[in-house]
C-alpha atoms as a PDB file:
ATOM      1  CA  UNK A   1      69.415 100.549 -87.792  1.00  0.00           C
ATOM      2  CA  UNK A   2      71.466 102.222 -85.042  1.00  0.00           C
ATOM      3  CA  UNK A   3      68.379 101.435 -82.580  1.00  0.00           C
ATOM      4  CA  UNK A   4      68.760  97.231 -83.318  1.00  0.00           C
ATOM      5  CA  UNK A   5      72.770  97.555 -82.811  1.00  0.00           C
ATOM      6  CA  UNK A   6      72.239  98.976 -79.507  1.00  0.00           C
ATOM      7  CA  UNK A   7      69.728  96.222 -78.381  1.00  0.00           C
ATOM      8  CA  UNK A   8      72.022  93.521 -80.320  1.00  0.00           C
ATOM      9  CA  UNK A   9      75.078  94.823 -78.364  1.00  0.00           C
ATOM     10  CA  UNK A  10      73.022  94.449 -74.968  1.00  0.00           C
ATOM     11  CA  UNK A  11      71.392  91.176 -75.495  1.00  0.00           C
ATOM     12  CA  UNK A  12      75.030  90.219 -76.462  1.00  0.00           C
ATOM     13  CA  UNK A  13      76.228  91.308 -73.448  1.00  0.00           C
ATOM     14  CA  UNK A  14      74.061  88.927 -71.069  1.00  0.00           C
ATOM     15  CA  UNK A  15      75.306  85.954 -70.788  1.00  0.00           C
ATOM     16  CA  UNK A  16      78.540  87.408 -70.115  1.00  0.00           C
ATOM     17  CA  UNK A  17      77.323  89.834 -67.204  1.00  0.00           C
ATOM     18  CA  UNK A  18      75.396  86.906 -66.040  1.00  0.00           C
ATOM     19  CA  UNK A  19      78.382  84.803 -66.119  1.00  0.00           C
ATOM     20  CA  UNK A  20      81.501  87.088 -65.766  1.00  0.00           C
ATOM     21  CA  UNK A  21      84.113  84.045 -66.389  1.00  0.00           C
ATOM     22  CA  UNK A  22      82.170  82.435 -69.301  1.00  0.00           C
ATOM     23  CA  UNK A  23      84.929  81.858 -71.926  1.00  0.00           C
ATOM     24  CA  UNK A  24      82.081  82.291 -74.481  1.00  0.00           C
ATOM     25  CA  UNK A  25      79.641  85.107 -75.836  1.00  0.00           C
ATOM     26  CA  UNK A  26      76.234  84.392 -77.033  1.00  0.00           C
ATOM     27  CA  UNK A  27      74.503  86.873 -79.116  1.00  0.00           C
ATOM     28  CA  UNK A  28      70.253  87.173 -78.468  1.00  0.00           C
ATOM     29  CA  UNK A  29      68.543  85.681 -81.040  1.00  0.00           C
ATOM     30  CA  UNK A  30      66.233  88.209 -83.388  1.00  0.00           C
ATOM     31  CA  UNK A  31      63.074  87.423 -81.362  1.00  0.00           C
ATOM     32  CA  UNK A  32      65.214  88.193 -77.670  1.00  0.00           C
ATOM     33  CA  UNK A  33      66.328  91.482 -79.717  1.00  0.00           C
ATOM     34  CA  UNK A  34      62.709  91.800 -80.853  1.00  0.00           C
ATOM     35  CA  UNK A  35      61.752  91.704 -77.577  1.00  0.00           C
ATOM     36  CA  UNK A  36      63.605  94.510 -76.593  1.00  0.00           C
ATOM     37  CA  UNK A  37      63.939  97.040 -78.770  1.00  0.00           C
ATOM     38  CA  UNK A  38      60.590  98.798 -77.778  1.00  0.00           C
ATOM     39  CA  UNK A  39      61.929  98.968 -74.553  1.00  0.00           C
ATOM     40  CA  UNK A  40      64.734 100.052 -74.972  1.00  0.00           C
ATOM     41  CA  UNK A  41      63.845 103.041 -77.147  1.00  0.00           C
ATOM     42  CA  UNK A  42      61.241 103.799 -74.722  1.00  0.00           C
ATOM     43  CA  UNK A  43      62.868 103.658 -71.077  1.00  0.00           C
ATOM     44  CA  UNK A  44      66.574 103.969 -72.313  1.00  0.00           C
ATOM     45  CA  UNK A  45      66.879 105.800 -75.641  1.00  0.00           C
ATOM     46  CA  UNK A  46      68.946 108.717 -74.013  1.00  0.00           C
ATOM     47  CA  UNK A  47      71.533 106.343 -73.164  1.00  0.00           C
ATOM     48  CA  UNK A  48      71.668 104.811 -75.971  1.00  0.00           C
ATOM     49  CA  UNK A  49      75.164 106.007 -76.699  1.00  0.00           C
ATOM     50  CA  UNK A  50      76.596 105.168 -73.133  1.00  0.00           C
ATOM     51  CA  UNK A  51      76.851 101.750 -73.876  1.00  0.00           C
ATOM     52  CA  UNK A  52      75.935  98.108 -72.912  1.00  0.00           C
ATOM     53  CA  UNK A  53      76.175  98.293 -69.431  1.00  0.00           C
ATOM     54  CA  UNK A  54      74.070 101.396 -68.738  1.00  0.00           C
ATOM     55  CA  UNK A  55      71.387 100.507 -71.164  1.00  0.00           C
ATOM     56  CA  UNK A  56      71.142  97.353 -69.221  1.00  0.00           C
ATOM     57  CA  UNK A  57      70.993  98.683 -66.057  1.00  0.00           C
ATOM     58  CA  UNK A  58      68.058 100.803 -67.610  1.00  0.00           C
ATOM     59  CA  UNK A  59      66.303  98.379 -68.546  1.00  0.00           C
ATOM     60  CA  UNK A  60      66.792  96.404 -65.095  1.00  0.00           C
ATOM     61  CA  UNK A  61      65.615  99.916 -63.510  1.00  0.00           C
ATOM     62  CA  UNK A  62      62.478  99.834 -65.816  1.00  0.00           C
ATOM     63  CA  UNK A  63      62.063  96.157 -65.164  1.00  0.00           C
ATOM     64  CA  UNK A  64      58.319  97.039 -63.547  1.00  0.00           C
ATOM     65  CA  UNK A  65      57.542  99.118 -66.788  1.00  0.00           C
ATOM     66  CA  UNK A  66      58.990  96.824 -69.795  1.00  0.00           C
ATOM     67  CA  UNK A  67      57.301  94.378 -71.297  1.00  0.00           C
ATOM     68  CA  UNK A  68      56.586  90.652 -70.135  1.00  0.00           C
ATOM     69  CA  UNK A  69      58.877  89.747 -73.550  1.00  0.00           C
ATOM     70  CA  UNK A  70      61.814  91.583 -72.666  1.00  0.00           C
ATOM     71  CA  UNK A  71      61.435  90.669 -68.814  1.00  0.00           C
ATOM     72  CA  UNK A  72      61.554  87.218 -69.835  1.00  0.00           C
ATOM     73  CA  UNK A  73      64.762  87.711 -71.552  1.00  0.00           C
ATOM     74  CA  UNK A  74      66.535  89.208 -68.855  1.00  0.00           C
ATOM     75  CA  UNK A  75      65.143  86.730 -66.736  1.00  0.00           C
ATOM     76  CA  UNK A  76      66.401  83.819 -69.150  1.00  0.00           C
ATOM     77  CA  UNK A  77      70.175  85.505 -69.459  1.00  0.00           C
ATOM     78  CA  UNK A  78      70.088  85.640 -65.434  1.00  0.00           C
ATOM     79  CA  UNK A  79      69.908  89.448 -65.282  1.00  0.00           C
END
């Protein structure tokens, strides 16, 4: 459970790091968290507690090592 809230926070964190003055929030759908959550507990599950921004940039750090899923989701969300 606590491993899908982390990747829910992040991919509902994209749109609004891609777009700092968006009035609005978008939340990843359950296949963009699907995506992800391998990912994330493999590159970035030490920060996991650190929050959305650091898991993020983990994942951008990875981006060579994640998979073609979740690099297309970043890549949609402009990150």
């Amino acid at each position: 459970m606590r491993k899908s809230l982390c990747v829910t926070a992040v991919l509902a964190f994209l749109p609004v790091a891609a777009m700092a003055d968006a009035p609005q929030q978008r939340q990843g759908s359950p296949d963009e968290q699907k995506a992800c959550v391998k990912d994330v507990n493999r590159h970035c599950h030490a920060l996991m507690n650190e929050g959305d921004l650091v898991v993020l940039a983990c994942l951008q750090q990875h981006r060579a090592a994640i998979s073609a899923a979740c690099n297309k989701v970043l890549t949609d969300h402009g990150q």
